[in-house]
PDB file of N, CA and C in Angstrom:
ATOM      1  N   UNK A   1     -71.813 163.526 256.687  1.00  0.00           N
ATOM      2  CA  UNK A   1     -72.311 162.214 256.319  1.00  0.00           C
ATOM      3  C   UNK A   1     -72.627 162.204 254.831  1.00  0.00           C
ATOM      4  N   UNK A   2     -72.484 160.868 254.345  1.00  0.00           N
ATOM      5  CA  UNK A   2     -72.441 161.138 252.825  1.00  0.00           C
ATOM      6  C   UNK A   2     -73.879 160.743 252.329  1.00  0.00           C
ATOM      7  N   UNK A   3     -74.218 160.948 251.184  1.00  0.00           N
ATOM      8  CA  UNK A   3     -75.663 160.931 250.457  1.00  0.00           C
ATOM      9  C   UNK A   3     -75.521 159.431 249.944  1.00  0.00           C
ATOM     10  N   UNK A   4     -75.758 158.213 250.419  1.00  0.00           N
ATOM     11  CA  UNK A   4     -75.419 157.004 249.969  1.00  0.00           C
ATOM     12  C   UNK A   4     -76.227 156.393 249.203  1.00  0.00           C
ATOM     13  N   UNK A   5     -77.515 156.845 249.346  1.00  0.00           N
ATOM     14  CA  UNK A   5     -78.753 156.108 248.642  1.00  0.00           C
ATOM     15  C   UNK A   5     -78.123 157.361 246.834  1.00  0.00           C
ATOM     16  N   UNK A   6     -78.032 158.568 247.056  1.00  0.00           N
ATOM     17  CA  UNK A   6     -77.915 159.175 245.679  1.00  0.00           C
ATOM     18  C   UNK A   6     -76.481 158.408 245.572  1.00  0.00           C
ATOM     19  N   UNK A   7     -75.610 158.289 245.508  1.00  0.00           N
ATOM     20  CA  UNK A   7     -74.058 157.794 245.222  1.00  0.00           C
ATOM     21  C   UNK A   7     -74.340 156.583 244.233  1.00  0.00           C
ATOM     22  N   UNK A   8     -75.235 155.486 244.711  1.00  0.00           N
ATOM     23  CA  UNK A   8     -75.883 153.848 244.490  1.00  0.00           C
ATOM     24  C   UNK A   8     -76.777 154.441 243.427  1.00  0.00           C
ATOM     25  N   UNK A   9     -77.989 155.216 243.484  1.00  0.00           N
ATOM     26  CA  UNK A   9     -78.416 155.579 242.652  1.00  0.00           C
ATOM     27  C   UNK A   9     -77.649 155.791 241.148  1.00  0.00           C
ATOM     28  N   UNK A  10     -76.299 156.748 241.371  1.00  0.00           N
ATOM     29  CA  UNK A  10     -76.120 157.017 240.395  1.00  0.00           C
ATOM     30  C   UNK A  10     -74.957 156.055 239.368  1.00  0.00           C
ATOM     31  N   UNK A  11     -74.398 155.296 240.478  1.00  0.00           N
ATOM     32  CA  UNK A  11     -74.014 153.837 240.118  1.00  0.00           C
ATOM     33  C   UNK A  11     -74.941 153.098 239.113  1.00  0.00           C
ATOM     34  N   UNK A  12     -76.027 153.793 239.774  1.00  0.00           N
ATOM     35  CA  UNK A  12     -77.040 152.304 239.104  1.00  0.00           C
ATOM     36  C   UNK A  12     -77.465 152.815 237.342  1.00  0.00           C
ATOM     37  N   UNK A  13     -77.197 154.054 237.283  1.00  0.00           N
ATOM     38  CA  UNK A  13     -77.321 154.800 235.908  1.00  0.00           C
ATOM     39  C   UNK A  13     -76.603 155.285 235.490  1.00  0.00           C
ATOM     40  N   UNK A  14     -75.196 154.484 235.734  1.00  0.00           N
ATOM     41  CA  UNK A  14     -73.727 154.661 235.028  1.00  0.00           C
ATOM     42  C   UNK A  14     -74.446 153.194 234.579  1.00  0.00           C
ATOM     43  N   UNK A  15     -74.381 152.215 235.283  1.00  0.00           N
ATOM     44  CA  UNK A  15     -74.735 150.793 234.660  1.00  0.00           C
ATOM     45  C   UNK A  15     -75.443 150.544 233.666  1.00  0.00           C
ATOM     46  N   UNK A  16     -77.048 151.128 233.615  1.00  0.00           N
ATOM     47  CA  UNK A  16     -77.843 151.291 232.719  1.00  0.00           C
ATOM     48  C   UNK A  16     -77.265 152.163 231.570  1.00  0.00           C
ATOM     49  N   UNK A  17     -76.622 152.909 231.575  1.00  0.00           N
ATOM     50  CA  UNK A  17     -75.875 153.925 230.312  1.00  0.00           C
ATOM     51  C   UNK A  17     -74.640 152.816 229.262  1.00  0.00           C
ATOM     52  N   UNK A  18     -73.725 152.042 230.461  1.00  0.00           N
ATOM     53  CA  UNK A  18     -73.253 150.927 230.078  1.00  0.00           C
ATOM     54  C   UNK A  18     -73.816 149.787 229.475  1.00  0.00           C
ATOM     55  N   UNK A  19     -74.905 149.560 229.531  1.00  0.00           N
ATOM     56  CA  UNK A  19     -75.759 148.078 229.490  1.00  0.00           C
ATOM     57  C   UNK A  19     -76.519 148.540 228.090  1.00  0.00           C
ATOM     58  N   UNK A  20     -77.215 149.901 228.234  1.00  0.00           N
ATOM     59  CA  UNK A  20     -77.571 150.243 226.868  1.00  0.00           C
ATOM     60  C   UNK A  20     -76.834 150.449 225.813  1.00  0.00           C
ATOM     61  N   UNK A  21     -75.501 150.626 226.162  1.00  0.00           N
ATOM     62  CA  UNK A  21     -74.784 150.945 224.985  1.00  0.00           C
ATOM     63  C   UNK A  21     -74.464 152.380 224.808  1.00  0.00           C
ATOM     64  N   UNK A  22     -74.901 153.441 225.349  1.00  0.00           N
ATOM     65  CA  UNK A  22     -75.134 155.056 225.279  1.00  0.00           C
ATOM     66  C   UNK A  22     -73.483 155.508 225.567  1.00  0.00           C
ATOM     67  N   UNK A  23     -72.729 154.789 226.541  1.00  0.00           N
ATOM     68  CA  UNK A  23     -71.243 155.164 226.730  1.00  0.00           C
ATOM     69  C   UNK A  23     -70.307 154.602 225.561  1.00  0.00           C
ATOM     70  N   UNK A  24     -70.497 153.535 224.661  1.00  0.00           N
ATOM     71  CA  UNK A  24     -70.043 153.249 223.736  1.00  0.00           C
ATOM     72  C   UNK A  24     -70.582 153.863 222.449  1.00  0.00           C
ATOM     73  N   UNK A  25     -71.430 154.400 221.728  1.00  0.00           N
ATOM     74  CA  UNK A  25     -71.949 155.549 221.145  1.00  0.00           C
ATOM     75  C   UNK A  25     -71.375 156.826 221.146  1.00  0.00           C
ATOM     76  N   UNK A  26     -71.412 157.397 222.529  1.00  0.00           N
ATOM     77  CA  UNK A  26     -70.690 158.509 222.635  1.00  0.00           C
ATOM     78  C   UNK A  26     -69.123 158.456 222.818  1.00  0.00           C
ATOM     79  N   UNK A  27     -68.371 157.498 222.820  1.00  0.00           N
ATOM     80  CA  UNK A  27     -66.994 157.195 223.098  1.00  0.00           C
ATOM     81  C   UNK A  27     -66.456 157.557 224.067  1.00  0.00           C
ATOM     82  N   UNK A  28     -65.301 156.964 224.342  1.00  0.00           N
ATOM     83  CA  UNK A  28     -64.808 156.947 226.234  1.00  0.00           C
ATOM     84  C   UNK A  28     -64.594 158.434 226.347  1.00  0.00           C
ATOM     85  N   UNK A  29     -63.676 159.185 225.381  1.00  0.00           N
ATOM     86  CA  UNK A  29     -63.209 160.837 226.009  1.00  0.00           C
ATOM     87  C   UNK A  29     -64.601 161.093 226.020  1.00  0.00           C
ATOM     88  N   UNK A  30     -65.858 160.943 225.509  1.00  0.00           N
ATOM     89  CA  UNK A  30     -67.396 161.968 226.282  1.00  0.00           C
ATOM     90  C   UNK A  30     -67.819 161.034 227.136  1.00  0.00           C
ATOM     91  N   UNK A  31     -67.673 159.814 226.920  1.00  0.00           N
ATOM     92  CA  UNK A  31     -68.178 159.316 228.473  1.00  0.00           C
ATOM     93  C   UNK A  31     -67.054 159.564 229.765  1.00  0.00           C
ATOM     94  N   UNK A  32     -65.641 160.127 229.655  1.00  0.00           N
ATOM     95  CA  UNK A  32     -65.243 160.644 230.615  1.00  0.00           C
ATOM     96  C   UNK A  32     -65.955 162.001 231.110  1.00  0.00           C
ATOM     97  N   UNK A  33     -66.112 162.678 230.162  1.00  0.00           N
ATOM     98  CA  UNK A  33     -66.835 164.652 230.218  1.00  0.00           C
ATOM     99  C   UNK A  33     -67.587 164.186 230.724  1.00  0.00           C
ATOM    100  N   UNK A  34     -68.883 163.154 230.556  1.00  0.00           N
ATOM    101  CA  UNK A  34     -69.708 163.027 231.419  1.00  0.00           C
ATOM    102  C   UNK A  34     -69.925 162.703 232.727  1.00  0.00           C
ATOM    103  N   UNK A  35     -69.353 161.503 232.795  1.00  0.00           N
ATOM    104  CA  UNK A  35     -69.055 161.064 233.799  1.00  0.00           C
ATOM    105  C   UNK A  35     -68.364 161.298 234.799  1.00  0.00           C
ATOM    106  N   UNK A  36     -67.543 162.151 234.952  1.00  0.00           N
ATOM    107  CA  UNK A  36     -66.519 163.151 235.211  1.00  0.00           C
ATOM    108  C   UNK A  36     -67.166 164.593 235.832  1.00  0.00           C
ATOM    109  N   UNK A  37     -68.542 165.100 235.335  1.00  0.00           N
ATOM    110  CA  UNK A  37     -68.964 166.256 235.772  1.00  0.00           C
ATOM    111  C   UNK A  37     -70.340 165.644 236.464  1.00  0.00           C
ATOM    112  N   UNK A  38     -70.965 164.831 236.032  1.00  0.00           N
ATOM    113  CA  UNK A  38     -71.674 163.715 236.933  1.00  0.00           C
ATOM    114  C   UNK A  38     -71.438 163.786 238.221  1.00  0.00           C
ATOM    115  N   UNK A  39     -70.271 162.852 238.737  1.00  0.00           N
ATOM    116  CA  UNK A  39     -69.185 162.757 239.873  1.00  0.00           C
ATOM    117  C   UNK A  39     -69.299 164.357 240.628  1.00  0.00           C
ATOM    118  N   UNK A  40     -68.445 165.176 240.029  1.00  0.00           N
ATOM    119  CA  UNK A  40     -68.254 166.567 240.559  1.00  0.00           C
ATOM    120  C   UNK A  40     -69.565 166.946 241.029  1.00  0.00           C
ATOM    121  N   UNK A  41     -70.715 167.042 240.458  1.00  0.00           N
ATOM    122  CA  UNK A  41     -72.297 167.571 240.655  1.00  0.00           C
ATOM    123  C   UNK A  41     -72.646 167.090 241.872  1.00  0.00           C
ATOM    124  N   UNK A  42     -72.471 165.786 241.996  1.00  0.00           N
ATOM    125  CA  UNK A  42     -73.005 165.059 242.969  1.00  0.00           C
ATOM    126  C   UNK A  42     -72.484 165.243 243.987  1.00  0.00           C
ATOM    127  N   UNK A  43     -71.170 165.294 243.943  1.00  0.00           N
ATOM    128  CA  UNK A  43     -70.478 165.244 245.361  1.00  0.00           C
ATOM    129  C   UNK A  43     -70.314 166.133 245.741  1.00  0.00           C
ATOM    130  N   UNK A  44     -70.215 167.856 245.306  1.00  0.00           N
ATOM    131  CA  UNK A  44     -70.414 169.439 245.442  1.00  0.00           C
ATOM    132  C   UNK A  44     -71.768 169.837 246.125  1.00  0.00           C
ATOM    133  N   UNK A  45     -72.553 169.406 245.145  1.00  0.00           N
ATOM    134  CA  UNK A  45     -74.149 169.699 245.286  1.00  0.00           C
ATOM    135  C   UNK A  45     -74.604 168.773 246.535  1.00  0.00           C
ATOM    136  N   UNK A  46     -74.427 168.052 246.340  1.00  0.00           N
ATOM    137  CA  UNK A  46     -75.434 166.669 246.885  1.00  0.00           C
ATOM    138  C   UNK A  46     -74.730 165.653 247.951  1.00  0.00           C
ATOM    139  N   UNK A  47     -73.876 165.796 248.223  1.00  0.00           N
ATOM    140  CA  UNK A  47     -72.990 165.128 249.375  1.00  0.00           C
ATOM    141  C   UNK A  47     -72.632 163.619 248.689  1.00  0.00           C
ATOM    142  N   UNK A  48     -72.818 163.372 247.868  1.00  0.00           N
ATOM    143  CA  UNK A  48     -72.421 161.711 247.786  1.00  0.00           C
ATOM    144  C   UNK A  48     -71.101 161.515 247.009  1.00  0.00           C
ATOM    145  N   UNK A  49     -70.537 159.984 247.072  1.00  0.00           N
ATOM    146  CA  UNK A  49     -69.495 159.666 247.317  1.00  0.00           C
ATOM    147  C   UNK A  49     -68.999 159.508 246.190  1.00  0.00           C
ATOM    148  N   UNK A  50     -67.612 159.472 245.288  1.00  0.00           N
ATOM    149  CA  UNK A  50     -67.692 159.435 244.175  1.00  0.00           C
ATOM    150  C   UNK A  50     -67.244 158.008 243.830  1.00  0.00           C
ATOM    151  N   UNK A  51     -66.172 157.723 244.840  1.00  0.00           N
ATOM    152  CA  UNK A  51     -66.023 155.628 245.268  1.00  0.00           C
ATOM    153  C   UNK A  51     -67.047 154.958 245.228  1.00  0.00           C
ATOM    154  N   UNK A  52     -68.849 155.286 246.081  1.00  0.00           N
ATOM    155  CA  UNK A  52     -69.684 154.791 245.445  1.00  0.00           C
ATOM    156  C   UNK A  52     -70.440 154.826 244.462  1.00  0.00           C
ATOM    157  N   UNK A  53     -70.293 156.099 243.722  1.00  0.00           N
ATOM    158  CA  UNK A  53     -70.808 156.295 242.255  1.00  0.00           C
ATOM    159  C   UNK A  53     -70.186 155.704 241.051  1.00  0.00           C
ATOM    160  N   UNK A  54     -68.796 155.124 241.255  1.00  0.00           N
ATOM    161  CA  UNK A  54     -67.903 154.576 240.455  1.00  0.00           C
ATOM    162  C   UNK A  54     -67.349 153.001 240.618  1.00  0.00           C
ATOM    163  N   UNK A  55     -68.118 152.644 241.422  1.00  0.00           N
ATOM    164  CA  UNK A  55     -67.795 151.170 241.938  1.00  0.00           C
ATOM    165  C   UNK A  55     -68.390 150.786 241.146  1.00  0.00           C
ATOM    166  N   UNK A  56     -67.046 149.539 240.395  1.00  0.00           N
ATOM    167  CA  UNK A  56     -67.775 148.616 239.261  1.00  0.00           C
ATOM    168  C   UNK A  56     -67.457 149.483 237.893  1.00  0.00           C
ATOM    169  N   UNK A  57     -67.200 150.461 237.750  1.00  0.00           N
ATOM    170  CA  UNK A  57     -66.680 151.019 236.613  1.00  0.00           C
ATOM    171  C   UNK A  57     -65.915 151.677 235.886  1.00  0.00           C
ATOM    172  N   UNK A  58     -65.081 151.836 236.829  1.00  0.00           N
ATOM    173  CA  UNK A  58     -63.254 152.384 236.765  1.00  0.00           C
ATOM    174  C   UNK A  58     -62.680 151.761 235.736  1.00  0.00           C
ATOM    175  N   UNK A  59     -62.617 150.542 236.096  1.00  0.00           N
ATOM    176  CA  UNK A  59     -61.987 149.421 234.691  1.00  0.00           C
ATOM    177  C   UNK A  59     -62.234 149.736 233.346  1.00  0.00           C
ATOM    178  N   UNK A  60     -63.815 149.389 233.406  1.00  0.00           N
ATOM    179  CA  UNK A  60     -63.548 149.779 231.871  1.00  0.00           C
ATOM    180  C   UNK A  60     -64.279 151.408 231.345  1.00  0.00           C
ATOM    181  N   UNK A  61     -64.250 152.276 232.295  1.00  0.00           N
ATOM    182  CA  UNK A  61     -63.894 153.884 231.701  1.00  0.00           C
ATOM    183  C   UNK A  61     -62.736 154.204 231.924  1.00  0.00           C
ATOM    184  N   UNK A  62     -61.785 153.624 232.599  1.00  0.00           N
ATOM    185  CA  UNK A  62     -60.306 153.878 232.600  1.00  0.00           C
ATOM    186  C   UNK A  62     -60.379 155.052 233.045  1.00  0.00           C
ATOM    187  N   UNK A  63     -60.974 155.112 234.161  1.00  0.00           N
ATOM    188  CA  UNK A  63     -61.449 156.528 235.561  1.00  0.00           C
ATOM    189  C   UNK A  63     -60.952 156.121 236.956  1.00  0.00           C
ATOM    190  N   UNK A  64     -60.339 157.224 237.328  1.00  0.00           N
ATOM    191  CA  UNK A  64     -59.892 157.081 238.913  1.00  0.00           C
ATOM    192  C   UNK A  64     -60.799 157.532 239.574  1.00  0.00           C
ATOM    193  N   UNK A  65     -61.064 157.286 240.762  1.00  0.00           N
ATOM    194  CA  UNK A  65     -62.340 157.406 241.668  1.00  0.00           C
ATOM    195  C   UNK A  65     -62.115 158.226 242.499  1.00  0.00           C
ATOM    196  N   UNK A  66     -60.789 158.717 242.805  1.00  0.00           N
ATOM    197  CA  UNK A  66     -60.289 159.623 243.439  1.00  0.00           C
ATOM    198  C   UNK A  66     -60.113 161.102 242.784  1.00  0.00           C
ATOM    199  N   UNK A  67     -59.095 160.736 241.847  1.00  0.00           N
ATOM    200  CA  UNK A  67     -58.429 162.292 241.223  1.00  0.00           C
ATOM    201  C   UNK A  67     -59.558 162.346 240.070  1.00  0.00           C
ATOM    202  N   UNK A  68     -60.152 161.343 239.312  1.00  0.00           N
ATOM    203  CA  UNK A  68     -61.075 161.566 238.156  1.00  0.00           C
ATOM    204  C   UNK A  68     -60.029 161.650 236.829  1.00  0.00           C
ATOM    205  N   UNK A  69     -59.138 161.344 237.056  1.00  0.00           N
ATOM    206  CA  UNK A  69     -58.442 161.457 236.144  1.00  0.00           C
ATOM    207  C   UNK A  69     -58.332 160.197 235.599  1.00  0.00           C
ATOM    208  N   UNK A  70     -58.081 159.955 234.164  1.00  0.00           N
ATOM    209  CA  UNK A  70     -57.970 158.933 232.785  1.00  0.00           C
ATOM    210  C   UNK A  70     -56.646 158.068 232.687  1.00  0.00           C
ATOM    211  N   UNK A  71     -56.870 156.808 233.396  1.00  0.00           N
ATOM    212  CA  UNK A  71     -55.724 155.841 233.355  1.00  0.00           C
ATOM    213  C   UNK A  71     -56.038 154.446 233.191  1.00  0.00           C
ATOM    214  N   UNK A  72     -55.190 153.780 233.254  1.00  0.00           N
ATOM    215  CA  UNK A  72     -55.152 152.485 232.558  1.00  0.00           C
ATOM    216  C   UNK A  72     -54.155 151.658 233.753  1.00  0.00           C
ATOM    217  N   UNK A  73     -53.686 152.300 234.391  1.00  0.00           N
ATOM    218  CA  UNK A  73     -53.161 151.169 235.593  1.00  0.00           C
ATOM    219  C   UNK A  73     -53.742 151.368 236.998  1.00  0.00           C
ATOM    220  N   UNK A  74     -55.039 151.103 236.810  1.00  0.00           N
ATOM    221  CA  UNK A  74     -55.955 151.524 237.901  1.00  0.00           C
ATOM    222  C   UNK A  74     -55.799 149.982 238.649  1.00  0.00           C
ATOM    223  N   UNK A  75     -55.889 149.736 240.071  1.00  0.00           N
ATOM    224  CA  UNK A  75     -56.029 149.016 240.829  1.00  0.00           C
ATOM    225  C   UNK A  75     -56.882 149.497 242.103  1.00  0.00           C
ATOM    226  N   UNK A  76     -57.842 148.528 242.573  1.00  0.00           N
ATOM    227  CA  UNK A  76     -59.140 148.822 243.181  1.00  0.00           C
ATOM    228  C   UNK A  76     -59.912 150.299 242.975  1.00  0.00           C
ATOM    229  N   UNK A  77     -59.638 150.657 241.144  1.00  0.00           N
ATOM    230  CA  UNK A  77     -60.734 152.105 241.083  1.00  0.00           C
ATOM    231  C   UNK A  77     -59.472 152.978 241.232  1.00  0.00           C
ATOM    232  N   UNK A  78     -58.182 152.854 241.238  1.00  0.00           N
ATOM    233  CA  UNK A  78     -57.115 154.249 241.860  1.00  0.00           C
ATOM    234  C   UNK A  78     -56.107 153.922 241.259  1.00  0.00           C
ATOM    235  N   UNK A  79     -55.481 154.997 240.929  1.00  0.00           N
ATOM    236  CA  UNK A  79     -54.508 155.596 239.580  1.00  0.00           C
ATOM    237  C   UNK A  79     -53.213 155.070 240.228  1.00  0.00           C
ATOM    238  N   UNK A  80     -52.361 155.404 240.072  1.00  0.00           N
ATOM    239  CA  UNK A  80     -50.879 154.705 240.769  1.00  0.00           C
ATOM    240  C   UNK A  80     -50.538 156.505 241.999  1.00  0.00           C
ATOM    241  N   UNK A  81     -51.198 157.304 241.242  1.00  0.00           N
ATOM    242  CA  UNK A  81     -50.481 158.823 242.035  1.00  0.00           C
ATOM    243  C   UNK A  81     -51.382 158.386 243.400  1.00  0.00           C
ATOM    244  N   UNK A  82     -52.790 158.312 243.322  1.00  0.00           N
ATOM    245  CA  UNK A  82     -53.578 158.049 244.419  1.00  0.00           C
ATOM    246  C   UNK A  82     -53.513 157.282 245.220  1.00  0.00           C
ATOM    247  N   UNK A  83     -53.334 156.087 245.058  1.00  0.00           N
ATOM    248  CA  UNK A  83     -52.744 154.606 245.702  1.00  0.00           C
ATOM    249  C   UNK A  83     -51.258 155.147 246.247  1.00  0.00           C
ATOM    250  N   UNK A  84     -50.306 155.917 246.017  1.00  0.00           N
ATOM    251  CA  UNK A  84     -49.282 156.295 246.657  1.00  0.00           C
ATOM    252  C   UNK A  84     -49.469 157.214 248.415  1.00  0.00           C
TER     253      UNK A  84
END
């Protein structure tokens, strides 16, 4: 079973990092490193989901929610390899 309240949680402080401005400061390749080992921590360590840690922000980190990998023809959060 997945950790859903931490997943939303950490949704909610990808948003706040976005809203402050802190991911545009540090630029998209470190807000991928971050965000990217974020994801991994959580879902290794802590059971939660990385679809709900990334909902709402795939688009514009140009992040797959699946592989974590850096693209630009993402549709619903997923890269074209993943969606296959």
């Amino acid at each position: 079973m997945s950790n859903h309240t931490g997943s939303y949680m950490l949704n909610d402080v990808i948003k706040l990092l976005n809203d402050e401005q802190v991911l545009n400061i540090i630029g998209l390749q470190k807000s991928h490193q971050v965000i990217t080992q974020i994801v991994k921590i959580a879902s290794k360590d802590y059971d939660c989901n990385a679809g709900e840690i990334l909902e709402g922000h795939t688009d514009y980190l140009n992040l797959c929610y699946c592989c974590l990998s850096t693209a630009t023809d993402l549709e619903s959060g997923l890269c074209r390899n993943c969606r296959s």
